[in-house]
Each structure stands twice: as structure tokens, then as C-alpha cells.
Protein backbone atom coordinates (compact mmCIF):
# COMPACT_ATOMS: atom_id res chain seq x y z
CA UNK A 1 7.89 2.45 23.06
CA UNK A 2 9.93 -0.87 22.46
CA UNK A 3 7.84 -4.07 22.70
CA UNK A 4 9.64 -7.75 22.98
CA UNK A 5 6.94 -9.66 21.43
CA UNK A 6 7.68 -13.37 20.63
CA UNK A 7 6.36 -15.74 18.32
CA UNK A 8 6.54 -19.90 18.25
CA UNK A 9 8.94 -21.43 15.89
CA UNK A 10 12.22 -20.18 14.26
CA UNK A 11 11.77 -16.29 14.18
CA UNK A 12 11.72 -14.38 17.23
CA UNK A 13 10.99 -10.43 16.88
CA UNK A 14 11.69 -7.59 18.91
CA UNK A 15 9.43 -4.77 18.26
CA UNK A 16 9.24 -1.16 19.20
CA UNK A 17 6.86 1.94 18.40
CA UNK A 18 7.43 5.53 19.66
CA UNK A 19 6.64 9.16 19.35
CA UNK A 20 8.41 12.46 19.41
CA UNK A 21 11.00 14.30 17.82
CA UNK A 22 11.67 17.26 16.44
CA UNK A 23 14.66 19.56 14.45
CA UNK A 24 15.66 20.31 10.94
CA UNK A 25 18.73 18.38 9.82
CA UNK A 26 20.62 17.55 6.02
CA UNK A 27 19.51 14.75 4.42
CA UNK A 28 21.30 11.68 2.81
CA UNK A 29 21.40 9.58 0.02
CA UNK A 30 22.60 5.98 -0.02
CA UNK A 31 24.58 4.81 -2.78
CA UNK A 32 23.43 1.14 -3.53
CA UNK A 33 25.72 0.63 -6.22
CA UNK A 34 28.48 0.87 -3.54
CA UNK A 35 29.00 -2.54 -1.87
CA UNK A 36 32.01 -2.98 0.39
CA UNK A 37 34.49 -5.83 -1.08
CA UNK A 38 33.84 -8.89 0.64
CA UNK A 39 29.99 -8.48 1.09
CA UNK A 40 28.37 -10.48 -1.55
CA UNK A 41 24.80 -9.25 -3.22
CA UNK A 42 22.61 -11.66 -1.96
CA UNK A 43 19.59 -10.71 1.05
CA UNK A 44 20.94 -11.37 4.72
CA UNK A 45 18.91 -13.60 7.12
CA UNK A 46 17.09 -10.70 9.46
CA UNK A 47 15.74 -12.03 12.78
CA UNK A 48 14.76 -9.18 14.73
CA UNK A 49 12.75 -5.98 13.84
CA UNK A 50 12.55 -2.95 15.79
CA UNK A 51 10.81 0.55 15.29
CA UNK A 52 12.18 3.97 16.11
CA UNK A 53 9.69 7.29 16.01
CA UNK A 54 10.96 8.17 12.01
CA UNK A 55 13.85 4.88 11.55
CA UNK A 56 13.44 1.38 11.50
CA UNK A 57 16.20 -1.35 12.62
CA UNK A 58 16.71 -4.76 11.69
CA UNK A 59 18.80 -7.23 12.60
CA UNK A 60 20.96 -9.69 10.74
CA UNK A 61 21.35 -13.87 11.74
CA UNK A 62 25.34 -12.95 12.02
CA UNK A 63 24.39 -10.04 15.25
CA UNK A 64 24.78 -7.01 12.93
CA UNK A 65 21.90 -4.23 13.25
CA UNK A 66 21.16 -2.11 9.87
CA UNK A 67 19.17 1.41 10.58
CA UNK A 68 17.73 3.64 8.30
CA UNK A 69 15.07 6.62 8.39
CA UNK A 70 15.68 9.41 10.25
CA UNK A 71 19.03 9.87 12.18
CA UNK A 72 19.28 13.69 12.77
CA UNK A 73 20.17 12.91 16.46
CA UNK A 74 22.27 9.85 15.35
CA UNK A 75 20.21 7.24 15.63
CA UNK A 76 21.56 5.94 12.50
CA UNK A 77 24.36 4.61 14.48
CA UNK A 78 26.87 5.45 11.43
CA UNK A 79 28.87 8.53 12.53
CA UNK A 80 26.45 11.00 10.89
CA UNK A 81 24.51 13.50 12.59
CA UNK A 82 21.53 15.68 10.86
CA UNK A 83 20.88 13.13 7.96
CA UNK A 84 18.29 10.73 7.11
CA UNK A 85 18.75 7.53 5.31
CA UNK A 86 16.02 5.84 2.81
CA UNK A 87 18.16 2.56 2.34
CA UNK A 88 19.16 0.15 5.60
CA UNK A 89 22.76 0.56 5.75
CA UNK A 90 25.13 -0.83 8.94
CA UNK A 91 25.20 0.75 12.50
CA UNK A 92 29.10 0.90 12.95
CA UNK A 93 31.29 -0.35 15.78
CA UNK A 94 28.57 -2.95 16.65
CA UNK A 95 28.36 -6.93 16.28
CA UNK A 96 27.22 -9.79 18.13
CA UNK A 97 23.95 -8.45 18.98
CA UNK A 98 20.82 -10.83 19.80
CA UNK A 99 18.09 -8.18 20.41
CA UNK A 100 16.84 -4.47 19.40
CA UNK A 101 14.88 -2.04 21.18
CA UNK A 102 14.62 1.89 19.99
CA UNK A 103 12.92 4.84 21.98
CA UNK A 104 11.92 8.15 20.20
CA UNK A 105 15.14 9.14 18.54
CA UNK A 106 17.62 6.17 20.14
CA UNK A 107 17.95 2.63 19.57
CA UNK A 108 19.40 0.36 21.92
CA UNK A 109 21.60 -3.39 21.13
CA UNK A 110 22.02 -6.55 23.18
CA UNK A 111 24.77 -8.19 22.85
CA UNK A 112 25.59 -11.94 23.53
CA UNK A 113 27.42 -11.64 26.64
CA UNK A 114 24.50 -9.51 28.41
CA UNK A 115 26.02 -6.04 27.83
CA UNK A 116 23.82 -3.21 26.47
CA UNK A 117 24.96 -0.72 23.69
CA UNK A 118 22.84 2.74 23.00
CA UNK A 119 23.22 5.44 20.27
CA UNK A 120 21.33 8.56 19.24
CA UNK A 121 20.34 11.07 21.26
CA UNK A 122 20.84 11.20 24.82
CA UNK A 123 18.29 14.62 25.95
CA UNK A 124 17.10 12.74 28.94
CA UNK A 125 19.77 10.44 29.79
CA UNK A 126 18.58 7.89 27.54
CA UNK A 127 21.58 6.35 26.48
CA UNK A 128 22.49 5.56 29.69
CA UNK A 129 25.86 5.72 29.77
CA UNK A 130 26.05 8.60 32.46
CA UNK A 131 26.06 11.85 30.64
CA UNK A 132 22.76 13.82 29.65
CA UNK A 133 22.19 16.20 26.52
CA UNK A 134 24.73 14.92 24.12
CA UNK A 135 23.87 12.93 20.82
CA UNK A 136 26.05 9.64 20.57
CA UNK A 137 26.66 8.81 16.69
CA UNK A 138 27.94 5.72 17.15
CA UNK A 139 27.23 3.11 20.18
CA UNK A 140 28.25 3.62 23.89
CA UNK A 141 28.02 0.90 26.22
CA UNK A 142 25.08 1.43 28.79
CA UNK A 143 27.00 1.44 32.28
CA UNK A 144 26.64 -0.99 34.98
CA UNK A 145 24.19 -3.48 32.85
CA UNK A 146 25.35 -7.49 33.42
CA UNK A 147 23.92 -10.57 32.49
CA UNK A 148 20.60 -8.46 30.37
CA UNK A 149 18.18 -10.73 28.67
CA UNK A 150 15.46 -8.13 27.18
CA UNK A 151 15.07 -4.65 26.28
CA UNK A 152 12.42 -1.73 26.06
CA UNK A 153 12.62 1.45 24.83
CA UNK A 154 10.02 4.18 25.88
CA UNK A 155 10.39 7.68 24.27
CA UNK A 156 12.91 9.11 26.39
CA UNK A 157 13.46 6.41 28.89
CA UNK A 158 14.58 2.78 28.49
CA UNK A 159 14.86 -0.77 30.29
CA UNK A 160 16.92 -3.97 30.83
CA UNK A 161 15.69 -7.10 32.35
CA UNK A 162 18.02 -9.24 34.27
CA UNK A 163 18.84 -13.06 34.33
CA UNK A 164 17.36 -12.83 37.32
CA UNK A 165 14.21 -11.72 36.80
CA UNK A 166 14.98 -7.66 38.17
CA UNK A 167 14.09 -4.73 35.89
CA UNK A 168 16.94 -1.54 35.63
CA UNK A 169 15.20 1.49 34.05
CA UNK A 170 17.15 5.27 33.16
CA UNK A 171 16.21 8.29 31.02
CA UNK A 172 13.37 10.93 31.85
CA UNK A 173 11.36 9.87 35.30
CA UNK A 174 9.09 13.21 34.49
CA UNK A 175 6.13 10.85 35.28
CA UNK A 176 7.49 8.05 37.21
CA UNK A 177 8.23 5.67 34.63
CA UNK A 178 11.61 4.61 35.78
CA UNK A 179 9.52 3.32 39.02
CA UNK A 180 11.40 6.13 41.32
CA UNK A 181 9.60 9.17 42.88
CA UNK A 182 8.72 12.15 41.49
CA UNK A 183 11.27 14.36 43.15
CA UNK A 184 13.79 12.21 40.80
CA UNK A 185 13.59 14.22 37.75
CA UNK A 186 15.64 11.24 35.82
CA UNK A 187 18.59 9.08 35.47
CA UNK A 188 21.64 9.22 33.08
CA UNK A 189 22.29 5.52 34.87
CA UNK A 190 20.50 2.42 35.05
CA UNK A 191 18.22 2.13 38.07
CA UNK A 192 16.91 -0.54 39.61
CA UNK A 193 12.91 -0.87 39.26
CA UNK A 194 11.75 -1.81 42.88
CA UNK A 195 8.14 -3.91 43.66
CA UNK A 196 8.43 -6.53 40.78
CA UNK A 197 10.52 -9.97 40.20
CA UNK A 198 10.55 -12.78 38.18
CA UNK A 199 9.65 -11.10 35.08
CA UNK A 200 9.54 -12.71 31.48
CA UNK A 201 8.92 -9.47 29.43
CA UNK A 202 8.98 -5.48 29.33
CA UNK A 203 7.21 -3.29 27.52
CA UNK A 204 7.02 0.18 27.21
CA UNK A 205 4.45 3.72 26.28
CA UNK A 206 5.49 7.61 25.36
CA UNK A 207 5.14 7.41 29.64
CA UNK A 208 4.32 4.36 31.00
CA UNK A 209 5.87 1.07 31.47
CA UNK A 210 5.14 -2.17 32.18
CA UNK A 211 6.42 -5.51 33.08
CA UNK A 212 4.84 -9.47 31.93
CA UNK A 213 5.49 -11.72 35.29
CA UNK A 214 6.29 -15.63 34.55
CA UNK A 215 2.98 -16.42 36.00
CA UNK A 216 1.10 -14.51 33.20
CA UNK A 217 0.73 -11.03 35.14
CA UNK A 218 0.75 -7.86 33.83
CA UNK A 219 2.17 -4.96 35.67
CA UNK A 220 2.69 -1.35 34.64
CA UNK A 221 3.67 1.99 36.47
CA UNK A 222 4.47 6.02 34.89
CA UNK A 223 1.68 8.00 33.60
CA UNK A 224 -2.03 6.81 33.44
CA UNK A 225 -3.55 10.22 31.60
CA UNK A 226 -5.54 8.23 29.18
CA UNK A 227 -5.80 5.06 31.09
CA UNK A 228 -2.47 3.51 30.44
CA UNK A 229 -1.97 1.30 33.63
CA UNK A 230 -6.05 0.58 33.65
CA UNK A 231 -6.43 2.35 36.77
CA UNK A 232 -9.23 4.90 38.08
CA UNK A 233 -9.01 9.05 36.87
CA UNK A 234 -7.89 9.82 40.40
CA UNK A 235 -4.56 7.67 39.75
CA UNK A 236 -2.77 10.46 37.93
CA UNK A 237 0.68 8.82 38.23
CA UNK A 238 2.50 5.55 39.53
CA UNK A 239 5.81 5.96 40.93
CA UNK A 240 5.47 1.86 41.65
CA UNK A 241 4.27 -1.39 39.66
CA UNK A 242 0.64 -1.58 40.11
CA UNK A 243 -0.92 -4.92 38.97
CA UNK A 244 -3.28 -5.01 35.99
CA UNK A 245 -6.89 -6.18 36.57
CA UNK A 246 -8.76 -7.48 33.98
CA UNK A 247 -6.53 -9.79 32.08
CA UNK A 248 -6.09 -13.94 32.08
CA UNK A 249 -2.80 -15.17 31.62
CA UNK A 250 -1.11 -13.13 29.55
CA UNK A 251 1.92 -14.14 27.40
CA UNK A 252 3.01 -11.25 25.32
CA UNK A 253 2.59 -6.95 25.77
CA UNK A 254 3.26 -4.16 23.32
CA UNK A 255 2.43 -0.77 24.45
CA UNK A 256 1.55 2.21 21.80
CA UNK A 257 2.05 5.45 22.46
CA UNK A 258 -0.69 5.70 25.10
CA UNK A 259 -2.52 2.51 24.59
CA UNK A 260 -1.64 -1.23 25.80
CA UNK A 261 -1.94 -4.54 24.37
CA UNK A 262 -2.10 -8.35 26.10
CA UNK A 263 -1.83 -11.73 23.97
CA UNK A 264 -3.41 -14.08 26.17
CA UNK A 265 -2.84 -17.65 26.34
CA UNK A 266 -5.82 -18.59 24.46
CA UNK A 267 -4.52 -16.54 21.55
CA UNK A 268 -6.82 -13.18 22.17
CA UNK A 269 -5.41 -9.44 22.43
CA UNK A 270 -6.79 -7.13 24.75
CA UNK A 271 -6.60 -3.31 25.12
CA UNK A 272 -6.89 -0.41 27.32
CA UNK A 273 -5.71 2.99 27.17
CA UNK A 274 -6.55 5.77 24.66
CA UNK A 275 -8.85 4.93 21.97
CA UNK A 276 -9.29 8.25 20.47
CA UNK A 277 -7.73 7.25 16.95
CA UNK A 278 -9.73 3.55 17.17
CA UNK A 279 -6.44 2.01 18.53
CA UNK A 280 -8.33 -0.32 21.15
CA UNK A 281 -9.76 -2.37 18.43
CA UNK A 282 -13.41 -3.33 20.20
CA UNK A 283 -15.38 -0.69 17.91
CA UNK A 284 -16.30 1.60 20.21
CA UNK A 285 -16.15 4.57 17.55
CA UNK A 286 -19.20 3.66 16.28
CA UNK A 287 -21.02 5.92 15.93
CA UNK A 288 -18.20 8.55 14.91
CA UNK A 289 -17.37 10.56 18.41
CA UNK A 290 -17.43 7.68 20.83
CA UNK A 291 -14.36 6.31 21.47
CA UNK A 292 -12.12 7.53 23.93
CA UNK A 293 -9.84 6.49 26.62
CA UNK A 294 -10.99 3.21 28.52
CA UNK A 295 -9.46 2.40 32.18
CA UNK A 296 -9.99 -1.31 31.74
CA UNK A 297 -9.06 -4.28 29.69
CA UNK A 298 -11.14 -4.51 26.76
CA UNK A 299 -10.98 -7.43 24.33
CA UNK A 300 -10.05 -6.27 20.08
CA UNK A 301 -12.71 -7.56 18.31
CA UNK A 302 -12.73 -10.49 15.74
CA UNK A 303 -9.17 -11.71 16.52
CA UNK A 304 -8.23 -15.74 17.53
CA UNK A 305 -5.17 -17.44 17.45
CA UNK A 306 -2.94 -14.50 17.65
CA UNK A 307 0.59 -15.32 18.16
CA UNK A 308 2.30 -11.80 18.43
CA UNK A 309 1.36 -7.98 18.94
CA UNK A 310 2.77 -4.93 17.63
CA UNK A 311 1.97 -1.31 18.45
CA UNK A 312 3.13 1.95 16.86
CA UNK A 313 1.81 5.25 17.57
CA UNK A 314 -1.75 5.16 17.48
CA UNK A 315 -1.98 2.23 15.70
CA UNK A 316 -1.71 -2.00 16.59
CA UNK A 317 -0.81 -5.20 15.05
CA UNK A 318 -1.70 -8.48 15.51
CA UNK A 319 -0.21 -11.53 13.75
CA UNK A 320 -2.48 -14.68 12.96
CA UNK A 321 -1.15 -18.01 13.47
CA UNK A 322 -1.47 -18.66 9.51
CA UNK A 323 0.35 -15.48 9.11
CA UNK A 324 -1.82 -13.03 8.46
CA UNK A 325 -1.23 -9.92 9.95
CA UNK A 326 -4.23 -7.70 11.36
CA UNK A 327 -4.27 -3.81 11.79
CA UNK A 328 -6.78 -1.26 13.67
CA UNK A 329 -6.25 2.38 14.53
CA UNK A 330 -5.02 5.58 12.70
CA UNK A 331 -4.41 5.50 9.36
CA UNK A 332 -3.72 8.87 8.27
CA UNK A 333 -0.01 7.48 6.89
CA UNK A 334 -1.40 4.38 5.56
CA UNK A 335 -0.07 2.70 8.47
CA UNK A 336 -2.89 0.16 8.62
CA UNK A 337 -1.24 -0.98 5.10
CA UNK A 338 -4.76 -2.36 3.80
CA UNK A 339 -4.58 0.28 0.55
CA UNK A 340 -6.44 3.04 2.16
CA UNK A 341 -6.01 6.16 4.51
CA UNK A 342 -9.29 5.95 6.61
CA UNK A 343 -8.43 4.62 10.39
CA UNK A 344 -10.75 1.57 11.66
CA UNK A 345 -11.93 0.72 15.05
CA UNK A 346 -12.04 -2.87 14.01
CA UNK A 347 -8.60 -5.64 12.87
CA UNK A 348 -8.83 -5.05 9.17
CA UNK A 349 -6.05 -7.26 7.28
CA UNK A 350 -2.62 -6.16 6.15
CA UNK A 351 -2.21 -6.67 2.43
CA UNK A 352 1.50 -8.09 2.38
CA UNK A 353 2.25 -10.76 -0.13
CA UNK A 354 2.45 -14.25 1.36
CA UNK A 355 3.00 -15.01 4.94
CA UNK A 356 4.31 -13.14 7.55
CA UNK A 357 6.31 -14.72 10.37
CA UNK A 358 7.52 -11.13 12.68
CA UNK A 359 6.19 -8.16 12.85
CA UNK A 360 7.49 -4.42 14.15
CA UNK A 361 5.79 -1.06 14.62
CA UNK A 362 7.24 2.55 14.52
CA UNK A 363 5.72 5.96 15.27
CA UNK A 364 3.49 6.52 11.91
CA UNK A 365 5.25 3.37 10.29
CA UNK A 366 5.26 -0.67 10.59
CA UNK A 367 7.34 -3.72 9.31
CA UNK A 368 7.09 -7.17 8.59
CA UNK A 369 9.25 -9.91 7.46
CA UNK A 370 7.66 -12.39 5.10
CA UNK A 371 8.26 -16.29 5.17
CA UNK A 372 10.27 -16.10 2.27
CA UNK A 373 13.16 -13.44 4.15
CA UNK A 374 11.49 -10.30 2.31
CA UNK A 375 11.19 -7.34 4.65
CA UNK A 376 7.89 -5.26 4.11
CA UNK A 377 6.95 -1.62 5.33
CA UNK A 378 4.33 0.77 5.16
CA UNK A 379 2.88 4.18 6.53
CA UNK A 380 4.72 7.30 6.74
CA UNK A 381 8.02 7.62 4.91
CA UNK A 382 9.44 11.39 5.26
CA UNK A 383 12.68 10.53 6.03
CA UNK A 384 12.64 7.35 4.41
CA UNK A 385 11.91 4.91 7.62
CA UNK A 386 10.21 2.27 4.60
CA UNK A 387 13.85 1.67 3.40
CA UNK A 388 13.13 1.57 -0.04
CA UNK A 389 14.89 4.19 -1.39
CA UNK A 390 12.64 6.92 -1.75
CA UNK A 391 10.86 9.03 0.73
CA UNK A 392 7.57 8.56 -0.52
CA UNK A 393 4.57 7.16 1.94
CA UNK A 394 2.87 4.09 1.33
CA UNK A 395 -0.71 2.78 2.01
CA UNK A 396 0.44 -0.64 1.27
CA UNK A 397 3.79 -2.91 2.00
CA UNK A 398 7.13 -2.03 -0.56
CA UNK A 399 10.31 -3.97 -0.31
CA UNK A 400 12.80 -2.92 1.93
CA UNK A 401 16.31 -2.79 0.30
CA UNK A 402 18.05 -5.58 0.77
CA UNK A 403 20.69 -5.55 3.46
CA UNK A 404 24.14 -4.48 2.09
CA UNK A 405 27.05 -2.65 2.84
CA UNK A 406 26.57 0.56 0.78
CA UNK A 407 28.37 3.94 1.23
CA UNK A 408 26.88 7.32 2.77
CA UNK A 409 26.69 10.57 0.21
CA UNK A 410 24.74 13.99 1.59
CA UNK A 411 22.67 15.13 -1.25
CA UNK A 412 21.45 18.57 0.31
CA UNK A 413 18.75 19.61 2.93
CA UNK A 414 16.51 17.40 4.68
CA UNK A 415 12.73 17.87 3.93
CA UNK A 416 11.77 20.80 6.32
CA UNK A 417 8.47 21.40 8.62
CA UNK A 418 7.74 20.10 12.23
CA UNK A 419 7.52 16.32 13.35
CA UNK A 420 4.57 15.91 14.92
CA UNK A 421 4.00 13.31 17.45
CA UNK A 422 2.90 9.50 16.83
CA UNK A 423 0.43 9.37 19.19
């Protein structure tokens, strides 16, 4: 689920959150002591954030992305298949990009002259580049893509908005989330999403997509199970853009894995979608056994001023226009990053040191860069998607390794079990 969520003044983020994955793999170990000659020591500027399902992606003020987490399918970017990486290290054979985007287990780079570039796995024809059921290591170029301004990954689909205001979707269609009917099973190539114009801003859930207007619209289309285009039960699927009812004029979306979130002008987030896991932040768990999916905008509780949204799995974001960042949902990784494991229904606050100025969400993971250039995580950390060296969870924000040029060494088997999904 990638999510282009902007904030005023000199950072800009691009954020992502997305479920499912699975396989056994080798693991890897980065060697920080390694620096390539010519790289000095000191932190790079990062201006962009993005989260995969188990990997997290940043990238630097010069257009190079870093990756690290999980990259059994490649996501890495680095030539590597089956390893995971607990330190951010550089996706190869790419440079000049000016935005991320990642879907479950690919990540996605625009470039400066409005070409797209995908690596990782490419099951559904996510990578776009024509082929399905190969794994791309390093970046392919995502055919037939000109003049792209934004980016949105789902979890095995993806999108591209035009200069022009068009939307291009490819991947899995299994629930019409590329905007084309049923009978269209997917697309290894861009296609072209009909019904909508003008747009500012995509967004994208595990199944569902949808699209922010220039005249503060919201529009979404795919699956609507639990609610996810705040339609009626009897809407099972959307094959077109419906319009969103409910909302004011909205200026930023992030989608979770089956829940949806709208910054309004007057700096309040609404929800809709599942709320099972608290994730619709208006306290309707309470009492315990309550919450559930709701088919309607719904406004998160106790928020003002908000200035960007993030979603992850089952869990959302909100950043303050002091920079405080705000957190509601499951908690089961520690995602919520407040020192504890137990979920809320309600914003409780982040507890990372100083201000925060961008924020990103994975699938049981979330980032933020501080004021001062440090990049934070939290929340799960199996396959080391905190990028701190170790694969160790966290409740509450650790230091992502600076951004260097280190070298790759496999140490041995990657930690076994199932992945489960995000959401």
C-alpha cells in the first residue's frame, strides 16, 4: 500500500505500508566497517521514506534509494536474492530518483525525467515491465511510463500518475483494482485507469485504490470487503472510480491494509474501512468487541492541525504541525512506538526524540525522520526492516544506521517460520 503524503515546508515524504509475503530465504549481514573509497562517514540528507511489507527505503538529497529488511524476492535492489539486510545499504544501478513507492515485496523509483524503475518480485506482474513470475534483483524500467509525477504501490499491483492528471495501473486486477473488469485477471503492463482526471494524489490498500482529485475529492475503486471505498455491503467490488461521500476537501490519503485515511483542509484525518485492530481511530472498541468495519467516513478522535498521514498494516499515523507524531491501531509489534504492546482505538503519541518532520509506515513497522536528519523506526524487526543492525523488535524508535556504502556478507540461514500478513 504506497501512500504520497506531503507535508508544508522543506521535506516532502513518500510513504507506503503493505502486507503479504511469504518463503524461507538466507540471511545477511552488513559489514559497516566496509565503506566504499570515496564515500565519506558522515549521515546523508534523506528526503523521502517509503515502507515495504518486511523492508524499509529511504531516499538520499543526491536521488540515491538505500533498502534494507527483507529482500528474499529482491527487493533489496542489490543483486541478492533470499537475504535480508538489518543495515540500509544502496539499491544498485539506480540514481536520480525524486520519489519511492514499495508494494508487498517490490519497491518502485521515480526518476527525474518521468521514467519509472521497479525491482523485487514480479508474481503478479508487478514490476511492470511485461513479464510475470520472475524476481528482478536489480531495477527494470517499467514500460511505456512518460512524463510520471507520483507513485503507489498496493500489494501486488502498482500506479503512476501522469503530468496530465491520468492514472496507469498494472499487477494483479483479482479484484478490480487496476480499474479494468473482472474478466482481466491482471497486467504485466501499465494500464490506463479510465473514469478519473485531474488528479493530485494516489493512494493505495492490500486491494483497493484510490485517487485525491485537485478539487479535494476522494475517489477509490478494487475491493470494498471491509468497507474500503465507503460503499454499502452489496458493493462487493468496483471495477471503476466511485466517488467518496462523506469527506470535505481533502488534501492528503494513505490507505492501510484495509482501512483509509483523509487529511482535510482544516487539518483533521478521517477513516473508514476495517476497524477490527482499532485502526479507525474514533474509539469505537470501547467496550472491548465493538469495533469493526465502518462503510463511512468517520473522523479519528482528538487530532487538529495534522499535516501528514501514514498507514501501515493495521495501524495509522498522523503528524502534528509541531511535530509530534500520533499513532492508533495494532500494536502487537510495538508499532504504535509509545513503549508498550497493547493496540489503542484512540491517537496515542509516538515517543521519538525531538521533532519529526516525515513520516513512513510498513506492514508491522513505521519510520520517521527527525528535524535534526536522524531516521527513527519501530515495530516489528525479523528481518531487520528497523535498520539498526540487529533483528530485534522495538516498542519504541532506535536509530537507523546511517546511510553508507557498506559491503554485503551471508552469515547463514534466515530466521525460519511463516510471514503472516500486516493486516
Amino acid at each position: 500500500m504506497d501512500v504520497r503524503v506531503i507535508r508544508g515546508g522543506p521535506v516532502r515524504a513518500a510513504l507506503a505500508g503493505v502486507v503479504l509475503a511469504g518463503g524461507l530465504g538466507l540471511s545477511v549481514r552488513l559489514d559497516r566497517s566496509s565503506v566504499t573509497p570515496g564515500q565519506p562517514g558522515e549521515r546523508l540528507a534523506i528526503v523521502r521514506l517509503a515502507g515495504g511489507g518486511f523492508s524499509g527505503y529511504a531516499l538520499g538529497a543526491a536521488g540515491r534509494v538505500w533498502a534494507w529488511g527483507d529482500g528474499i524476492e529482491g527487493q533489496l535492489g542489490d543483486d541478492l536474492q533470499g537475504v535480508f539486510s538489518s543495515v540500509p545499504s544502496p539499491v544498485r544501478r539506480l540514481s536520480g530518483a525524486v520519489a519511492l513507492a514499495a508494494s508487498a515485496n517490490s519497491a518502485y523509483a521515480l526518476q527525474r525525467d518521468g521514467s519509472v524503475w521497479s525491482w523485487g518480485d514480479d508474481a503478479a506482474g508487478e514490476l511492470g515491465d511485461g513479464q510475470q513470475g520472475v524476481v528482478r534483483a536489480l531495477p527494470v524500467r517499467v514500460e511505456g511510463l512518460r512524463g510520471v509525477v507520483a507513485l503507489a504501490g498496493g500489494s501486488f499491483s502498482a500506479y503512476a500518475l501522469g503530468r496530465d492528471g491520468r492514472v496507469w495501473a498494472w499487477g494483479d486486477n483479482a479484484f478490480g483494482q487496476l480499474g479494468q473488469p473482472l474478466r482481466v485477471a491482471g497486467s504485466s503492463l501499465p494500464r490506463e485507469v479510465a473514469g478519473i482526471e485531474d488528479v493530485l494524489q494516489l493512494s493505495a490498500g492490500s486491494s483497493a485504490a484510490y485517487a485525491l482529485g485537485r478539487d479535494g475529492k476522494v475517489w477509490a475503486w478494487g475491493d470494498n470487503a471491509f468497507g474500503e471505498l465507503a460503499r454499502p455491503r452489496r458493493l462487493v467490488v468496483s471495477t471503476a472510480p466511485e466517488p467518496v461521500i462523506g469527506l470535505g476537501r481533502t488534501t492528503a490519503l494513505a490507505a492501510g491494509s484495509y482501512s483509509v485515511f483523509a487529511l482535510e483542509s482544516n487539518g483533521t484525518v478521517w477513516s473508514w474501512g476495517d476497524g477490527s485492530a482499532g485502526e479507525l481511530g474514533d474509539g469505537s472498541c470501547r467496550p472491548a468487541g465493538r469495533c469493526g468495519a465502518v462503510r463511512r467516513p468517520v473522523e479519528v478522535r482528538g487530532l487538529h492541525k495534522v499535516v501528514a498521514v501514514a498507514a501501515g498494516g493495521d495501524a495509522a499515523y498522523a503528524l502534528g504541525s509541531g511535530g509530534t507524531l500520533w499513532a492508533w491501531g495494532a500494536n502487537t509489534y510495538g508499532q504504535l512506538g509509545n513503549g508498550s504492546t497493547a493496540g489503542s482505538d484512540l491517537p496515542v503519541k509516538v515517543k521519538v526524540p525531538g521533532k519529526v518532520v516525515a513520516v513512513a509506515a510498513g506492514g508491522d513497522a513505521a519510520y520517521a525522520l527527525g528535524s535534526g536528519g536522524t531516521l527513527w523506526a519501530w515495530g516489528a524487526n525479523t528481518y531487520g526492516q528497523l535498520g539498526n543492525g540487529s533483528t530485534a523488535g522495538s516498542d519504541l524508535p532506535v536509530k537507523v544506521v546511517a546511510l553508507r556504502l557498506p559491503n554485503a556478507k551471508p552469515v547463514g540461514p534466515r530466521p525460519g517460520g511463516p510471514r503472516s500478513a500486516a493486516g
